[in-house]
Protein backbone atom coordinates (compact mmCIF):
# COMPACT_ATOMS: atom_id res chain seq x y z
CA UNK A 1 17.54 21.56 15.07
CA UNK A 2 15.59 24.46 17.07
CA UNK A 3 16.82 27.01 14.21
CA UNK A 4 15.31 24.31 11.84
CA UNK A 5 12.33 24.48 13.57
CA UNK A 6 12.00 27.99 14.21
CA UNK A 7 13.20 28.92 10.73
CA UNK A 8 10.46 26.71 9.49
CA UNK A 9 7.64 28.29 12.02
CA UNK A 10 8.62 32.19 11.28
CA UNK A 11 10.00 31.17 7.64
CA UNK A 12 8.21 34.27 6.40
CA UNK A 13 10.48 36.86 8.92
CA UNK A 14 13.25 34.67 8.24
CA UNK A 15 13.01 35.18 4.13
CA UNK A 16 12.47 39.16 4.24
CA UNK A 17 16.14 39.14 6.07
CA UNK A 18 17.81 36.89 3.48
CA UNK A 19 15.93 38.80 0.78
CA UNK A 20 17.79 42.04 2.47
CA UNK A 21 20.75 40.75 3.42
CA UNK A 22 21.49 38.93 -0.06
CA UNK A 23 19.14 40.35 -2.39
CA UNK A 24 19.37 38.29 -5.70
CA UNK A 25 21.47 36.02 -4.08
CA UNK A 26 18.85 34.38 -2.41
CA UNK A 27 17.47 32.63 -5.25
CA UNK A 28 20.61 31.11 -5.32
CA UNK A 29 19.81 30.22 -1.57
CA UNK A 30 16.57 28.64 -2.07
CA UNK A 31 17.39 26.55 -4.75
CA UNK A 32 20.22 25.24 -2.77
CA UNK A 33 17.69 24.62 0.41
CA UNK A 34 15.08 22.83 -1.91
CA UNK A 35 18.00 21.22 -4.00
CA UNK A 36 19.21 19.59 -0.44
CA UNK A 37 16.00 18.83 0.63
CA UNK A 38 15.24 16.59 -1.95
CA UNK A 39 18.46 15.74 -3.58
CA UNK A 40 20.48 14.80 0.13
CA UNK A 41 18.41 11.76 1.58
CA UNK A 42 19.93 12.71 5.12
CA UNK A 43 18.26 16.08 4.95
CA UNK A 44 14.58 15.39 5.15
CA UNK A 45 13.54 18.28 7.78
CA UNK A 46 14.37 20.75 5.64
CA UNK A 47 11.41 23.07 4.65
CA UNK A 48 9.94 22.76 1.37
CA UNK A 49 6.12 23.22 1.07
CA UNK A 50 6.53 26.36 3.51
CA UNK A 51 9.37 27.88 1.42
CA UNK A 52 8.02 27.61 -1.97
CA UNK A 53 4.43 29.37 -0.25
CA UNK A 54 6.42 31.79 1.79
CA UNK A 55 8.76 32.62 -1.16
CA UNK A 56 6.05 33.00 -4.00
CA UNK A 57 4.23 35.21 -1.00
CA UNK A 58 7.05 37.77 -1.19
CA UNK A 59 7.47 37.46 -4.63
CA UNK A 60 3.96 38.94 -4.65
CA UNK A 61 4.83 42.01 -2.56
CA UNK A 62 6.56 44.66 -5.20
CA UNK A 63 8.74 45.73 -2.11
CA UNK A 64 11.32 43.07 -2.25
CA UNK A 65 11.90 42.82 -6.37
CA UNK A 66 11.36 38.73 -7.19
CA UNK A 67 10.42 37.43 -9.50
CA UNK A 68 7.50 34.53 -9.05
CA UNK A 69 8.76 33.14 -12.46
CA UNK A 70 12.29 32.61 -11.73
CA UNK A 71 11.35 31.75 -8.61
CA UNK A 72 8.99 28.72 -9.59
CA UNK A 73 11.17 27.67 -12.71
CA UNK A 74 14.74 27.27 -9.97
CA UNK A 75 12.07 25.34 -7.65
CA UNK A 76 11.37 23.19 -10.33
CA UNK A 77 14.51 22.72 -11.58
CA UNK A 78 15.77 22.06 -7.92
CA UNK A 79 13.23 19.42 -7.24
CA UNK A 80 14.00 17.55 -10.59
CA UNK A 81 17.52 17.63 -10.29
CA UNK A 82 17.90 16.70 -6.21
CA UNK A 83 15.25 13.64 -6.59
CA UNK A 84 17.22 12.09 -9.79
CA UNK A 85 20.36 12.83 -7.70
CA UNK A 86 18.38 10.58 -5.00
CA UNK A 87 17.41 8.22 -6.99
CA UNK A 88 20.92 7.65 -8.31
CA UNK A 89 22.21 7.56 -4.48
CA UNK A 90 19.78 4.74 -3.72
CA UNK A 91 20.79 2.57 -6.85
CA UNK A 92 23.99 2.44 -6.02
CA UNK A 93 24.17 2.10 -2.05
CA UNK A 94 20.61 -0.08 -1.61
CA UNK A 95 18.31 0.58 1.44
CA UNK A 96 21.03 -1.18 3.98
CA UNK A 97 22.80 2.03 4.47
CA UNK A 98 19.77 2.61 7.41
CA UNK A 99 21.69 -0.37 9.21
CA UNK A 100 25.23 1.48 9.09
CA UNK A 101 26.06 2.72 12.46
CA UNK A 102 26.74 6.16 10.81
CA UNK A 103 23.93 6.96 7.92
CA UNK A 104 21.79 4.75 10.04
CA UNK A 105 21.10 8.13 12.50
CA UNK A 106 19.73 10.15 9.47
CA UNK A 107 18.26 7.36 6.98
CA UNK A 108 15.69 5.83 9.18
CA UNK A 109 14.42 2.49 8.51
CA UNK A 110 11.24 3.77 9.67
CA UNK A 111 10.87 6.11 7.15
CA UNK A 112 12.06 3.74 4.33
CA UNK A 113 9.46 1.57 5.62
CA UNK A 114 6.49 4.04 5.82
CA UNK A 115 7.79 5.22 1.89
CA UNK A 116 7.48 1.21 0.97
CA UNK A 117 3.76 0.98 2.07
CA UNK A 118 2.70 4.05 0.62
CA UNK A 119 4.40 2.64 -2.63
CA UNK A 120 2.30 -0.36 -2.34
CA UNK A 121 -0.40 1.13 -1.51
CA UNK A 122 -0.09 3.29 -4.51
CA UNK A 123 1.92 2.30 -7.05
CA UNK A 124 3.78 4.03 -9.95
CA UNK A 125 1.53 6.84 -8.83
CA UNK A 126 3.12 7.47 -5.28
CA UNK A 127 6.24 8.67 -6.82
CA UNK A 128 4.27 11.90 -7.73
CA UNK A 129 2.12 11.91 -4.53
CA UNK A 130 5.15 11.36 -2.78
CA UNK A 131 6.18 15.17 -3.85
CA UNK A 132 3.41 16.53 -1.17
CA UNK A 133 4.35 14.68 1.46
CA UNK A 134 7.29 15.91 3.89
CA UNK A 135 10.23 12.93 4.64
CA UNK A 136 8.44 10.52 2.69
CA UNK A 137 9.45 12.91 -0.79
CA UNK A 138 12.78 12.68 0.31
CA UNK A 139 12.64 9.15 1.10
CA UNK A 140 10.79 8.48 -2.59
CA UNK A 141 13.82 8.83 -5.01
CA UNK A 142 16.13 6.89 -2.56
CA UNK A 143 13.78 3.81 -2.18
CA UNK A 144 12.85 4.04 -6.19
CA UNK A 145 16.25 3.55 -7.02
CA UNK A 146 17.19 0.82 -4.71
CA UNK A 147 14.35 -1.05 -5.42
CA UNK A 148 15.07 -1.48 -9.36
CA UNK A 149 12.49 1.02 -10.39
CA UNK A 150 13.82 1.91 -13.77
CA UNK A 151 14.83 5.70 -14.51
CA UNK A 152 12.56 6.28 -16.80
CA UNK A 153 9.46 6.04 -15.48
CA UNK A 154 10.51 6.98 -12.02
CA UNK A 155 11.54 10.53 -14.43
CA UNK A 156 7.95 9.99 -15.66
CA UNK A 157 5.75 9.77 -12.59
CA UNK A 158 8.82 12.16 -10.83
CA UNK A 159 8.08 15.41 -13.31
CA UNK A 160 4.22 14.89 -12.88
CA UNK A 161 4.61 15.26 -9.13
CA UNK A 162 7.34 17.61 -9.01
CA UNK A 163 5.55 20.11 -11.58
CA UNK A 164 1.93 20.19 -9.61
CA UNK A 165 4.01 20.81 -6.41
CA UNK A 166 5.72 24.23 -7.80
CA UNK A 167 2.12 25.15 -8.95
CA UNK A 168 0.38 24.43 -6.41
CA UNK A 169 2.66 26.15 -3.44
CA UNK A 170 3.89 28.87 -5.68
CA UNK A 171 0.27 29.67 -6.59
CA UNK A 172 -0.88 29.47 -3.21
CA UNK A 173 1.90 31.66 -2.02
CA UNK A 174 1.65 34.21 -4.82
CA UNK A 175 -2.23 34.80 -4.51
CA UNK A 176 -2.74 33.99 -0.75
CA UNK A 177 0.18 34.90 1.15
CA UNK A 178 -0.56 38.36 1.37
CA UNK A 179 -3.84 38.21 2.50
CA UNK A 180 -4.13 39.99 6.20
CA UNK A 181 -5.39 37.19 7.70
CA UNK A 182 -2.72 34.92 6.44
CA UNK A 183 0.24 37.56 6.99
CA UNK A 184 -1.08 37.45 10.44
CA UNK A 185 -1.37 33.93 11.45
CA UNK A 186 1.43 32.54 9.52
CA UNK A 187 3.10 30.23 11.77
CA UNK A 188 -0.77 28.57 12.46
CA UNK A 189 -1.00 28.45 8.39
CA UNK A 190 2.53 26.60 8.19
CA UNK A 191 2.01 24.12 10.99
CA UNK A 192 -1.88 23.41 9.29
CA UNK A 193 0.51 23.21 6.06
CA UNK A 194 2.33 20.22 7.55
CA UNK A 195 -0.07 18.42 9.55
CA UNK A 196 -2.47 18.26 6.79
CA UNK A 197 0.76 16.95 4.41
CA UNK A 198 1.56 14.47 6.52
CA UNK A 199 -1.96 13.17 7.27
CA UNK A 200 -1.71 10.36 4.46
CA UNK A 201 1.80 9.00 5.02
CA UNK A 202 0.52 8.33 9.10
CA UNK A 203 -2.41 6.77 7.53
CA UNK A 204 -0.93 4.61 5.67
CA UNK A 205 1.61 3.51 7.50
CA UNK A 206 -1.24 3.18 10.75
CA UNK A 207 -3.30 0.78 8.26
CA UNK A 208 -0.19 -0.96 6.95
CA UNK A 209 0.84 -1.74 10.68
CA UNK A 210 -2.67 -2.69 11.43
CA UNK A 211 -2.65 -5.18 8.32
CA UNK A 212 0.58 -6.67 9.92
CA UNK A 213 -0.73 -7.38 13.11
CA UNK A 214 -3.50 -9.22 12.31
């Protein structure tokens, strides 16, 4: 977990070694990391926001050779494909796999329960704010398909979310990341970059506790 962390924290450093250690390979690599990230509901800490911006931020330095296009069109693709995977994991085992002595240590029923309330909050809708939110987007698909939500319009509300995500962080990344004042204070950047993503899921689930007790 402190590589996780520290990955996550210096993920720009981290990046320019794959890039020259595996060169094209690594957009094999980051697919794979955003694939899990959404697609394995026991992998939640993975970085995503931070990857796509720090990725998209090299792509935008000619020194390394990406490409920003392939790069956001594998994201996407990624995304897409690891939330319908999910989705289809949820269907099939239900929500009381967070009771099994096993699963139970990685699927918290915490974080199924904080998902539920922003759902309700929400609606249909929080499947595609769900995509900006750390945990709670890898918690989406899972709890959409064990709670009956039908394919099609999680797909629906899904490809909304997942496509103003790529856009938004590869964007970001591509046009900002190489700014001097970003380069310098990176880590600060990626830490605001989290706190401010998961600002609405601990609201929500503070006002949804709040509504309980009283």
């Amino acid at each position: 977990m402190n590589f996780i962390i520290d990955f996550i924290l210096h993920i720009n450093d981290h990046l320019v070694s794959v890039v020259h250690l595996f060169g094209d390979w690594t957009y094999l690599i980051l697919f794979a990391v955003i694939f899990i990230e959404t697609g394995a509901v026991i992998m939640p800490f993975l970085p995503g926001d931070s990857l796509l911006f720090a990725a998209c931020a090299l792509a935008a330095n000619s020194e390394y050779h990406l490409s920003f296009w392939l790069f956001a069109f594998l994201f996407l693709v990624a995304c897409l494909s690891g939330d319908s995977l999910n989705f289809f994991i949820g269907s099939k085992v239900g929500r009381s796999v967070s009771q099994s002595p096993f699963w139970g240590r990685f699927i918290k029923e915490e974080n199924l329960r904080k998902t539920e309330a922003f759902f309700e909050k929400h609606g249909g809708i929080a499947i595609s704010l769900a995509r900006f939110m750390p945990i709670i987007r890898t918690m989406s698909p899972f709890v959409s398909g064990a709670s009956g939500v039908a394919y099609k319009t999680f797909l629906k509300y899904n490809v909304i979310g997942a496509v103003s995500w790529v856009i938004l962080c590869c964007c970001s990344g591509y046009f900002f990341g190489n700014f001097p004042v970003v380069k310098e204070h990176f880590s600060l950047i990626i830490i605001g970059i989290i706190i401010v993503s998961l600002l609405p899921a601990v609201f929500t689930a503070l006002k949804a506790k709040l509504k309980q007790n009283n």
